[in-house]
C-alpha atoms as a PDB file:
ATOM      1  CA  UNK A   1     -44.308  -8.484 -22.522  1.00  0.00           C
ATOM      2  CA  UNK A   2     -42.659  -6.666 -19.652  1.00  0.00           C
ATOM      3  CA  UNK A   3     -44.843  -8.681 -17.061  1.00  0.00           C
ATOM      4  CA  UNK A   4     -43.238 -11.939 -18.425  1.00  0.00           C
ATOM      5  CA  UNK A   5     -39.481 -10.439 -17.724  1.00  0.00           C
ATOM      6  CA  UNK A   6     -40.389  -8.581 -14.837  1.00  0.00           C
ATOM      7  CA  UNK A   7     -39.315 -11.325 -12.409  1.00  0.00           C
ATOM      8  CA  UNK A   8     -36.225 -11.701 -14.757  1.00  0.00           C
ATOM      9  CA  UNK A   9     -35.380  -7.737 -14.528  1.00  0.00           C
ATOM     10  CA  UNK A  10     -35.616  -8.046 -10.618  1.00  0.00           C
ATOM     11  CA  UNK A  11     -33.529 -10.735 -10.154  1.00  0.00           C
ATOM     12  CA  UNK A  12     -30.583  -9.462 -12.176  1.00  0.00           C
ATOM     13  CA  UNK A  13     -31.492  -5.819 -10.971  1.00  0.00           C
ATOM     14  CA  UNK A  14     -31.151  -7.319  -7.505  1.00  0.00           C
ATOM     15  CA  UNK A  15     -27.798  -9.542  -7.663  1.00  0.00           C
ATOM     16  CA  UNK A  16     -26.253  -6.658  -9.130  1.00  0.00           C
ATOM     17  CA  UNK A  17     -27.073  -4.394  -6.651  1.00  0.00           C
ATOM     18  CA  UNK A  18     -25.584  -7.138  -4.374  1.00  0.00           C
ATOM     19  CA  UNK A  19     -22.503  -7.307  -6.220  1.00  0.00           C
ATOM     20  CA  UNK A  20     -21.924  -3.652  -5.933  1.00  0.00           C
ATOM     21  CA  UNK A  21     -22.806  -3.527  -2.118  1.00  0.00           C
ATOM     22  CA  UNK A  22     -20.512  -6.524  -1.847  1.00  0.00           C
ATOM     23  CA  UNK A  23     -17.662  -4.982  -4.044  1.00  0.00           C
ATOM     24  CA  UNK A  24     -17.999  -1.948  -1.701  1.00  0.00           C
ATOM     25  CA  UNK A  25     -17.925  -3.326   1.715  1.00  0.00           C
ATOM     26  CA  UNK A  26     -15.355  -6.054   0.895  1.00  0.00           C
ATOM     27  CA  UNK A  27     -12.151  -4.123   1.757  1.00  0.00           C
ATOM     28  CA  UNK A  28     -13.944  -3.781   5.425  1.00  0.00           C
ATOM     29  CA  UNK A  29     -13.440  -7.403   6.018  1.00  0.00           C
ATOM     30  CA  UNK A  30     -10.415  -7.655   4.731  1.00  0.00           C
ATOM     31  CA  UNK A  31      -7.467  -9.591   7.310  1.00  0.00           C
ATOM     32  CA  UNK A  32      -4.725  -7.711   8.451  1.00  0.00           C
ATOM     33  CA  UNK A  33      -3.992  -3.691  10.021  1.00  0.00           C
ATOM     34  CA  UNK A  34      -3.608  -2.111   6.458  1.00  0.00           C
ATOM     35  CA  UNK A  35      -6.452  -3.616   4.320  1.00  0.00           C
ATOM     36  CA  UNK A  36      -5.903  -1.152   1.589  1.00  0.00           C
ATOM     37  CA  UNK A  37      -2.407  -2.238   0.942  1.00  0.00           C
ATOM     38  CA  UNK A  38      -0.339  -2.827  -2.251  1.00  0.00           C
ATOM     39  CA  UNK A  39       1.309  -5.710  -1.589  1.00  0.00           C
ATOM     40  CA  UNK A  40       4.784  -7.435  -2.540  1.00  0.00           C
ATOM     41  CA  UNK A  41       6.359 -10.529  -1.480  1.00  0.00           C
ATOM     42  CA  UNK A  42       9.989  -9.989  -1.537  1.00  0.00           C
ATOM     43  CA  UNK A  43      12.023 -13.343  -1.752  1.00  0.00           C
ATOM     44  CA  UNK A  44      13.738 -12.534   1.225  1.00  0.00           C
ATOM     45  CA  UNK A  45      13.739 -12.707   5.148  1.00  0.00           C
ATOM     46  CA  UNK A  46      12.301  -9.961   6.924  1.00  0.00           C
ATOM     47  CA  UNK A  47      15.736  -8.821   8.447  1.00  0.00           C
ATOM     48  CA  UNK A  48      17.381  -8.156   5.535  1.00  0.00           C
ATOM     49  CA  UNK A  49      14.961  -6.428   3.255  1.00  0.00           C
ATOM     50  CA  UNK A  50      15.003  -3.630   6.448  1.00  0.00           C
ATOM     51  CA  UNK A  51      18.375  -3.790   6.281  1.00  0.00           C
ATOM     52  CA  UNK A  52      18.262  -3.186   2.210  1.00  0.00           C
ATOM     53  CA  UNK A  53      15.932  -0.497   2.915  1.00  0.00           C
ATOM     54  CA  UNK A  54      18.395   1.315   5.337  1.00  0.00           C
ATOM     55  CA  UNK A  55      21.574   1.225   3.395  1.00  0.00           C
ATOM     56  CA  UNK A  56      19.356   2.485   0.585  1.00  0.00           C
ATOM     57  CA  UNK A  57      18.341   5.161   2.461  1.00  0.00           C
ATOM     58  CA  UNK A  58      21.710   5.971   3.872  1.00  0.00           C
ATOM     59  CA  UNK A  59      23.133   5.899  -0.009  1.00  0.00           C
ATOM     60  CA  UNK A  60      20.531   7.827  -1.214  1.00  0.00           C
ATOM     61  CA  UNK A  61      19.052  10.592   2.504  1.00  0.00           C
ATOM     62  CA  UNK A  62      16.937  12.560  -0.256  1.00  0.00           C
ATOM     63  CA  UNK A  63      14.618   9.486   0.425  1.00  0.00           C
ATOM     64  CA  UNK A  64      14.676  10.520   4.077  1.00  0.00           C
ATOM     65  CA  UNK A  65      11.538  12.499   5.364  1.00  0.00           C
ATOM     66  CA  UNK A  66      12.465  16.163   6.157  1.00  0.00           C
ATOM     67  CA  UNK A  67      13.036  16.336  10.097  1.00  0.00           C
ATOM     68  CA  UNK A  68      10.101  18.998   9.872  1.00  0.00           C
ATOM     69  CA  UNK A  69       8.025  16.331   9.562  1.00  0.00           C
ATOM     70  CA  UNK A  70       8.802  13.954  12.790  1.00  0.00           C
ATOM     71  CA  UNK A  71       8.537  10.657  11.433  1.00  0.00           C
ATOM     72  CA  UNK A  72      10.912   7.960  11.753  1.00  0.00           C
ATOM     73  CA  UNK A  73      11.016   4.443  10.720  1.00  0.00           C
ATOM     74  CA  UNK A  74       9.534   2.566  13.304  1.00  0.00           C
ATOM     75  CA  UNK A  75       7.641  -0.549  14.836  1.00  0.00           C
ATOM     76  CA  UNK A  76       3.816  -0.248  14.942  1.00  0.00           C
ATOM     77  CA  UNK A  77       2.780  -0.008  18.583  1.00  0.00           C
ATOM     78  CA  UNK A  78      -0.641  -1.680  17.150  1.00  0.00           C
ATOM     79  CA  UNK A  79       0.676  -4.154  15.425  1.00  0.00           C
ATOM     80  CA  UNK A  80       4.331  -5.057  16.097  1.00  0.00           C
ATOM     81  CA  UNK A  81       4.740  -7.493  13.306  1.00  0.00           C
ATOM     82  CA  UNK A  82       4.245  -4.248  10.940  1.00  0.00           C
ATOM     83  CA  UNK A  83       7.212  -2.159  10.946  1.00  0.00           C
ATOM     84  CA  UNK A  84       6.580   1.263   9.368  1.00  0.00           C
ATOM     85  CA  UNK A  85       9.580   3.355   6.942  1.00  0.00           C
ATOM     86  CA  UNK A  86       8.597   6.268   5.353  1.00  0.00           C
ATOM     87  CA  UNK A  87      10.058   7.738   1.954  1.00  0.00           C
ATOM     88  CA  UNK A  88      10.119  11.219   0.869  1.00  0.00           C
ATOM     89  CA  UNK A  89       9.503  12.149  -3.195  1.00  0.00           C
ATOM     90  CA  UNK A  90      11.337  15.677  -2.557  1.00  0.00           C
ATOM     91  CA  UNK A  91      10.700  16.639  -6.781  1.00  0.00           C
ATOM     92  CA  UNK A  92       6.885  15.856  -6.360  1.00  0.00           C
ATOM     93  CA  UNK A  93       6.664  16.845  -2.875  1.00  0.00           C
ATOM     94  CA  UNK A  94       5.084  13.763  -1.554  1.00  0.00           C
ATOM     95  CA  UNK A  95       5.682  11.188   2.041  1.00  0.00           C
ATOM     96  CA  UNK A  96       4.967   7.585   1.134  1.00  0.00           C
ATOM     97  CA  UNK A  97       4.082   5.510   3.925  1.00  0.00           C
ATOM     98  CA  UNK A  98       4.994   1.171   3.414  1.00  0.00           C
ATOM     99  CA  UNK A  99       5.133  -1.368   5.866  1.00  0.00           C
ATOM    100  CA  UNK A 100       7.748  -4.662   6.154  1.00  0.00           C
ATOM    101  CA  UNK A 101       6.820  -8.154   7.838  1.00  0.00           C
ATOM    102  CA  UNK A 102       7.726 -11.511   8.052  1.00  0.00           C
ATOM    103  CA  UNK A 103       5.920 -13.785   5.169  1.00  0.00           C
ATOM    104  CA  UNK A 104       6.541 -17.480   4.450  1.00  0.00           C
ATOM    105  CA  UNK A 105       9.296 -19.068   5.161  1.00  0.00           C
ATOM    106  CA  UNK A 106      12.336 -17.368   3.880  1.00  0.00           C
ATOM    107  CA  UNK A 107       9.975 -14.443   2.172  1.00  0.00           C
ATOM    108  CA  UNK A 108       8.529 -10.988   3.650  1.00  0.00           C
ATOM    109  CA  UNK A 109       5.983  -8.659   2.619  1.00  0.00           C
ATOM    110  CA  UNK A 110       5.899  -5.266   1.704  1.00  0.00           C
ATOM    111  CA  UNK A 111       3.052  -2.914   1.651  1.00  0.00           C
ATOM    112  CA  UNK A 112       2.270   0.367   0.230  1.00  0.00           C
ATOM    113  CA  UNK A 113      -0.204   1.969   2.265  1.00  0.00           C
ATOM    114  CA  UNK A 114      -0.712   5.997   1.963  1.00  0.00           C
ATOM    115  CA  UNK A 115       0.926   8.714   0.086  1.00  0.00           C
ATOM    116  CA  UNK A 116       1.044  12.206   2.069  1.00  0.00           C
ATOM    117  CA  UNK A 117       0.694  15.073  -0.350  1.00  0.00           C
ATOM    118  CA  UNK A 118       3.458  17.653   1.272  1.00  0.00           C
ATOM    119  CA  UNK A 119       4.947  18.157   4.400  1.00  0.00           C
ATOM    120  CA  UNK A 120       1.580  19.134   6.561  1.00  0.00           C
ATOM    121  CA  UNK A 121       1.240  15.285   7.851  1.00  0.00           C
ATOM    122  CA  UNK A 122      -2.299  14.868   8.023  1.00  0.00           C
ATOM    123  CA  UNK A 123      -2.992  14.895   4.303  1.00  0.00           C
ATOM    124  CA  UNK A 124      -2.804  10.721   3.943  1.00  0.00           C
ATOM    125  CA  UNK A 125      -4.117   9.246   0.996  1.00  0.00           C
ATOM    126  CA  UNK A 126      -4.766   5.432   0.849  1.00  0.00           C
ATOM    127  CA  UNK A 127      -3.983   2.980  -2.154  1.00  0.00           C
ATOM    128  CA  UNK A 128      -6.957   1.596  -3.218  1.00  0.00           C
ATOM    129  CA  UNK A 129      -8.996   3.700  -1.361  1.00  0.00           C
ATOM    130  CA  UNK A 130      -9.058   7.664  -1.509  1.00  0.00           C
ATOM    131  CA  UNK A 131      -7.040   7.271  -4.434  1.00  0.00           C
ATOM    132  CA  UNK A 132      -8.526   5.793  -7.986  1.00  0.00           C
ATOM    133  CA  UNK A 133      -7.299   2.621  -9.707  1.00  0.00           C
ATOM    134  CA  UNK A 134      -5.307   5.294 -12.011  1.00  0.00           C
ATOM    135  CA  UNK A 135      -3.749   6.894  -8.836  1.00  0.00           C
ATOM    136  CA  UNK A 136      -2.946   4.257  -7.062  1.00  0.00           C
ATOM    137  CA  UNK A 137      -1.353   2.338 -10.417  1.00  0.00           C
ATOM    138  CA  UNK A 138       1.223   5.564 -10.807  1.00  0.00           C
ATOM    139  CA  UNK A 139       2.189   5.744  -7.329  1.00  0.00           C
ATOM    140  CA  UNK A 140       3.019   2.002  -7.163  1.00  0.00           C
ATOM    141  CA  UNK A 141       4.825   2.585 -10.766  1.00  0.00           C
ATOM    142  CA  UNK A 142       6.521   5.452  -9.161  1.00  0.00           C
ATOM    143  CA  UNK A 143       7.411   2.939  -5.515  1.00  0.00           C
ATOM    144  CA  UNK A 144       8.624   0.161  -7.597  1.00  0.00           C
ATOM    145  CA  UNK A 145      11.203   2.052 -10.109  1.00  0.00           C
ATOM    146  CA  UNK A 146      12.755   4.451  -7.241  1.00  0.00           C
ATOM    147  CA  UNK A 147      12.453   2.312  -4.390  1.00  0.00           C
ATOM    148  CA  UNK A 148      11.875  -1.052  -5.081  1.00  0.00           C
ATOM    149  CA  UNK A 149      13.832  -1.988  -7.991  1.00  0.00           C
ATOM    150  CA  UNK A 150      16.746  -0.205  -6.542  1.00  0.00           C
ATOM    151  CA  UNK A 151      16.894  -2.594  -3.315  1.00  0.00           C
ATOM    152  CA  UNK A 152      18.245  -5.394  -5.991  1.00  0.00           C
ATOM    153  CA  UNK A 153      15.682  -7.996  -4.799  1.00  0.00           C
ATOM    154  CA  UNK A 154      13.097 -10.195  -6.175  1.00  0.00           C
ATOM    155  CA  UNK A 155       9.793  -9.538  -5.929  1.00  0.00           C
ATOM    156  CA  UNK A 156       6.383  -9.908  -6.915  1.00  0.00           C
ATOM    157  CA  UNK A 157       3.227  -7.912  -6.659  1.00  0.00           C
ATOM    158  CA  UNK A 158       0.627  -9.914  -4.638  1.00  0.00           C
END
């Protein structure tokens, strides 16, 4: 009997194997300098969702990193259609690292990229990646009700 299914067990043995190598190596291919993004469009212009973003963090400087660490909000010398801002968690101890560009028309997008566990910089983890789909699901829960929500402007998650 197994003879008869054998070529049947191969061929589903095989295209699953090539959905997993696909599902794997996907996110290499992927468009763009942060492929590991959580994205949002916000349903505004670029300008002004950076401007939201610094009177929020000028209302609220425990958002601001800790000068100890050296980073500042600032264009991507890579990519300078990605500009980088940085938000500091002080009661979990934690640097989360977004990016801002221009989207459609009168939209932008936003993009949650790595969360830095302390102050040592150097200890990046990326959504989607180093972190699980539980991780990376509380840290965006986390982004959206303390940051995001706060700015006062639509958005949805991409």
């Amino acid at each position: 009997m197994f003879k008869k299914y054998r070529k049947v067990f191969i061929t589903i043995f095989l295209l699953g194997l090539l959905l997993f190598i696909l599902k794997t190596i996907a996110p290499f291919f992927y468009s763009g300098a942060y492929p590991f993004s959580a994205i949002y469009e916000i349903e505004v212009k670029e300008s002004l969702l950076k401007q939201k973003i610094k009177e929020f963090k000028e209302d609220n400087p425990s958002y601001n990193t800790p000068e100890q660490c050296e980073l500042t909000d600032h264009t991507d010398q890579s990519y300078n259609n990605f500009f980088i801002i940085y938000f500091y968690y002080k009661k979990e101890n934690k640097i989360v690292r977004i990016w801002v560009c221009s989207g459609n028309k009168n939209k932008s997008e936003l993009g949650v990229v790595a969360i830095n566990n302390g102050l040592d910089i150097g200890n990046w983890k990326r959504l989607n990646r180093d972190l699980d789909e539980d991780e990376t699901q509380k840290e965006l829960s986390l982004f959206e009700n303390r940051i995001l929500k706060q700015l006062g402007l639509p958005y949805k998650k991409e």
